[in-house]
C-alpha atoms as a PDB file:
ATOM      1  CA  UNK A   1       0.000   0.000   0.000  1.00  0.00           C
ATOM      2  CA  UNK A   2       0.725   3.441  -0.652  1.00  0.00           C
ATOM      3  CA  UNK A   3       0.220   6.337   1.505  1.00  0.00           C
ATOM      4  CA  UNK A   4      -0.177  10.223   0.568  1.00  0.00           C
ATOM      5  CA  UNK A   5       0.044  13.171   2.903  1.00  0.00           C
ATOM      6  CA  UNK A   6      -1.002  16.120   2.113  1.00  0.00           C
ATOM      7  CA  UNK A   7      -0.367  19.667   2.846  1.00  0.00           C
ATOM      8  CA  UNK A   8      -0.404  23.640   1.999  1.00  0.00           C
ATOM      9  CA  UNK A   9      -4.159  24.532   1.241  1.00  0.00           C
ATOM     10  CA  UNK A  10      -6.264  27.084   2.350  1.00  0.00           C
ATOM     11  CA  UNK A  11      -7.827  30.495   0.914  1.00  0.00           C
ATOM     12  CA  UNK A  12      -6.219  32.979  -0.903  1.00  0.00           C
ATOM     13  CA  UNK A  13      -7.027  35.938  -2.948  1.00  0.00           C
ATOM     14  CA  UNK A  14      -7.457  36.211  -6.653  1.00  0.00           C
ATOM     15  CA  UNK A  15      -4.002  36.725  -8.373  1.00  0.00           C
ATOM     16  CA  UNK A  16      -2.058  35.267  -4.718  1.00  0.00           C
ATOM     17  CA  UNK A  17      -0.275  31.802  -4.703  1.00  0.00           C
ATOM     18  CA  UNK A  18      -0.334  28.765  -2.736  1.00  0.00           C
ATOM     19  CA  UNK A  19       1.995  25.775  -2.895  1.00  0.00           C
ATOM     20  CA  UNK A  20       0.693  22.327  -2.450  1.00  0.00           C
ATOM     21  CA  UNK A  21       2.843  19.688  -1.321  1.00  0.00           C
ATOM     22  CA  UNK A  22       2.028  15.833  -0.926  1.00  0.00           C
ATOM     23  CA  UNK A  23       4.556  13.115   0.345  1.00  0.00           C
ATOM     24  CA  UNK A  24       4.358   9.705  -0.295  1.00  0.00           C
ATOM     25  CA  UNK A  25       5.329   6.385   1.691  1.00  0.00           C
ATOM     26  CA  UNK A  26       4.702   2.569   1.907  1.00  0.00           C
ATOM     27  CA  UNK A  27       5.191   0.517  -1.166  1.00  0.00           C
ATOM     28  CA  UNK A  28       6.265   2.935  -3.923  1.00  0.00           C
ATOM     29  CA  UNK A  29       5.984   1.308  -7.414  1.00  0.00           C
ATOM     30  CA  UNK A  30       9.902   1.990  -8.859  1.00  0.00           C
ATOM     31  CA  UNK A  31       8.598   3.864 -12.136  1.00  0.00           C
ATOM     32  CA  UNK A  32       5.717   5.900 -10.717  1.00  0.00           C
ATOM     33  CA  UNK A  33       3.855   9.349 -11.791  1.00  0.00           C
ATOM     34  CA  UNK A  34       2.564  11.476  -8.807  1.00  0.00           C
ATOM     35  CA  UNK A  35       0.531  14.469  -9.568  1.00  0.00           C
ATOM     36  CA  UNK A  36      -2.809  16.647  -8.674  1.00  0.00           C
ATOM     37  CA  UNK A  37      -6.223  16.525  -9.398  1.00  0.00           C
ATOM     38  CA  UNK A  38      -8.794  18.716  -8.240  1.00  0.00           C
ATOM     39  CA  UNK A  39     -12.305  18.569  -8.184  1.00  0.00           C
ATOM     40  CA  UNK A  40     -14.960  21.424  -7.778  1.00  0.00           C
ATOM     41  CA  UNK A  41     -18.385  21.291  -6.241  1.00  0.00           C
ATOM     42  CA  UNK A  42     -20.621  19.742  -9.411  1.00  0.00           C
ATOM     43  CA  UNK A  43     -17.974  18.762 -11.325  1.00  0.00           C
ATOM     44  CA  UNK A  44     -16.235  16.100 -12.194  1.00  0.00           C
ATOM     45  CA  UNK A  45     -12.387  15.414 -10.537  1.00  0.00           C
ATOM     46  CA  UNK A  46     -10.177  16.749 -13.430  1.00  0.00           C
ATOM     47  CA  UNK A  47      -6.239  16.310 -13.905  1.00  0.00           C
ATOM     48  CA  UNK A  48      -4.086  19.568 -13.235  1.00  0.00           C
ATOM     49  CA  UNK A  49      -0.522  18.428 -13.527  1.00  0.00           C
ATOM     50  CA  UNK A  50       1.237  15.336 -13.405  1.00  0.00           C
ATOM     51  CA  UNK A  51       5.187  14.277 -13.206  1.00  0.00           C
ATOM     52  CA  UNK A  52       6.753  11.169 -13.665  1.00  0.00           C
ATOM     53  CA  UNK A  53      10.309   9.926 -12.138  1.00  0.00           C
ATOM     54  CA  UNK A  54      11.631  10.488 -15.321  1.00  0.00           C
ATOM     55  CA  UNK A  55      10.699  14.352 -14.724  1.00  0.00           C
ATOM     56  CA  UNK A  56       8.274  14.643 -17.634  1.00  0.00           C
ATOM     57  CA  UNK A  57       5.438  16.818 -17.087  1.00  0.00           C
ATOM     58  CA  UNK A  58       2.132  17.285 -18.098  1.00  0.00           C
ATOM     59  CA  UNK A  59      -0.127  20.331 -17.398  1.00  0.00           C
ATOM     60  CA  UNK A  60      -3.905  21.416 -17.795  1.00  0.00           C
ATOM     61  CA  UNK A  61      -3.927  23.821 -20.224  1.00  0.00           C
ATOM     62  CA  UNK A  62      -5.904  26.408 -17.820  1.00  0.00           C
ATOM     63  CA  UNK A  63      -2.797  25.987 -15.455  1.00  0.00           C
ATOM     64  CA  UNK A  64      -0.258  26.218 -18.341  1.00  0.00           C
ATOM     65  CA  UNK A  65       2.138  29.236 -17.094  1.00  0.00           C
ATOM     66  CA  UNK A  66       0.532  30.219 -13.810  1.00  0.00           C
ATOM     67  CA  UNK A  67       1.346  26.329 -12.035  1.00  0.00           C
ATOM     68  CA  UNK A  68       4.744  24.221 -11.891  1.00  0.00           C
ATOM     69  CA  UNK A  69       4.743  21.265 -10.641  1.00  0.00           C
ATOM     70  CA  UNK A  70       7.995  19.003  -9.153  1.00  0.00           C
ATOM     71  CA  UNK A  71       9.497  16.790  -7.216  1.00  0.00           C
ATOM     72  CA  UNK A  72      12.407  16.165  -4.699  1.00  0.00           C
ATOM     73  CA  UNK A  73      15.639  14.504  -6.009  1.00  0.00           C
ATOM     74  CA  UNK A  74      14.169  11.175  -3.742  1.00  0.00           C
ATOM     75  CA  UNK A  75      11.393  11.554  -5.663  1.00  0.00           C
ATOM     76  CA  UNK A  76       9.259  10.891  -3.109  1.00  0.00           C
ATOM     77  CA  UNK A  77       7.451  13.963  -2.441  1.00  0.00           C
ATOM     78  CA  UNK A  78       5.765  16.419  -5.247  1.00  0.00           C
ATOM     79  CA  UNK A  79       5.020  20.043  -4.988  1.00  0.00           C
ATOM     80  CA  UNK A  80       2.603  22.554  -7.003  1.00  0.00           C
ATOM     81  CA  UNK A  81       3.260  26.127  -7.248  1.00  0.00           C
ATOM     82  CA  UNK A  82      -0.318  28.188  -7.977  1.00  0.00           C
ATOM     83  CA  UNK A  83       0.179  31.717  -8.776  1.00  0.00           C
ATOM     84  CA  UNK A  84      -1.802  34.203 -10.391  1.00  0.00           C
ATOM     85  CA  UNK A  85      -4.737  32.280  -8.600  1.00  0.00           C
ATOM     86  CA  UNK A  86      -7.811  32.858 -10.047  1.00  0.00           C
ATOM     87  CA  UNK A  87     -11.849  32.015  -8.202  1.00  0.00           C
ATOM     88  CA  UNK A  88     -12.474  29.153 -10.831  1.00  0.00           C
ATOM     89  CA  UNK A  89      -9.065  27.421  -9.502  1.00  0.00           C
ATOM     90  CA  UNK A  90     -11.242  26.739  -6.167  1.00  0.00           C
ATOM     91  CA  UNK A  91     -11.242  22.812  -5.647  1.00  0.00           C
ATOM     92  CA  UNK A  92     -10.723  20.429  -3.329  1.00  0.00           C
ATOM     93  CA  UNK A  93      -6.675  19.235  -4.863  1.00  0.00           C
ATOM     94  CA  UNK A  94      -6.451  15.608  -4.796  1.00  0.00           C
ATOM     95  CA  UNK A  95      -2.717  13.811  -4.659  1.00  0.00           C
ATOM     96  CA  UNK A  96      -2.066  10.754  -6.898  1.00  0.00           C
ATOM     97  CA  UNK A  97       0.542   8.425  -7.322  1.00  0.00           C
ATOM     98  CA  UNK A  98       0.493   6.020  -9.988  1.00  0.00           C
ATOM     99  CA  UNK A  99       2.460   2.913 -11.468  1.00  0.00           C
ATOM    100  CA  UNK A 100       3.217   3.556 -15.122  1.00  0.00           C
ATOM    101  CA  UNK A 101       2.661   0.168 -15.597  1.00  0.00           C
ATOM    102  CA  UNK A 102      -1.192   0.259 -14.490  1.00  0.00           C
ATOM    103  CA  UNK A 103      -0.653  -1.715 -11.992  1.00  0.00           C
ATOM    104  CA  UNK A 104      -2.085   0.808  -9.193  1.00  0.00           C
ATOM    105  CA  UNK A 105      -3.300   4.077  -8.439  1.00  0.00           C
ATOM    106  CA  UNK A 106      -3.105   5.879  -5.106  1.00  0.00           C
ATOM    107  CA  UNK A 107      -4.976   9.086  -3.640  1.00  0.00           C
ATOM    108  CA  UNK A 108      -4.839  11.590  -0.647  1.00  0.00           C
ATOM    109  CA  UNK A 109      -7.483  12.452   1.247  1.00  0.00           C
ATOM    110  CA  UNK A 110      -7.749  16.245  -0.250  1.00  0.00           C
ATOM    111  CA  UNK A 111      -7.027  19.648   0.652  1.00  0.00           C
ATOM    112  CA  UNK A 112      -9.336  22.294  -0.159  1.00  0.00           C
ATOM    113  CA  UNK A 113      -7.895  25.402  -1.903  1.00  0.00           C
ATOM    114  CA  UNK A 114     -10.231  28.845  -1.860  1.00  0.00           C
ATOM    115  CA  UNK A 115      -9.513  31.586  -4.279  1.00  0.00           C
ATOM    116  CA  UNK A 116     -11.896  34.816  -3.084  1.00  0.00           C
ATOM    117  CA  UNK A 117     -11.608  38.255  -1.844  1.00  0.00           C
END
């Protein structure tokens, strides 16, 4: 098993920044993604950014330029930088960490992020 703990929510106003963190334990798969989510209230949980081991990224386009996403040279823990944070970027941010072979999938309990003056 795989656990994720997360941390660095809370609210913030439009244009401020937040960084997330989440760090993993337990039974890491070796080649592994580990990445954020986020889901909204009436919507559907939606990918924001992702990194693998390898350090290729993937990003949301909506978060393209105002998010970065990485991870610590054990590759064990995964941050997300969120400036220029806008209302529609409030979510409840979800941690993943994933085999790239399929074989598993792995979430945090959530953090709720607020953007509102």
């Amino acid at each position: 098993q795989v656990q994720l703990g997360e941390s660095g929510g809370g609210l913030v106003q439009p244009g401020g920044s937040l960084t997330l963190s989440c760090a993993a334990s337990g039974s890491i798969p070796g080649f592994n993604g580990m990445g954020w989510y986020r889901q909204a209230p009436g919507k559907e949980r939606e990918m924001v950014a992702t990194i693998t081991n390898g350090r290729w990224t993937n990003y949301e386009d909506s978060v393209k330029g105002r998010f970065t996403i990485s991870r610590e040279s054990g590759w064990n823990t995964v941050y997300q930088q969120m400036n220029s944070l806008r209302p529609e970027d409030t979510a409840v941010y979800y941690c993943t960490l994933y085999a790239l072979d399929g074989s598993g999938t792995y979430w945090g309990q959530g953090t709720q992020v607020t953007v509102s003056s």
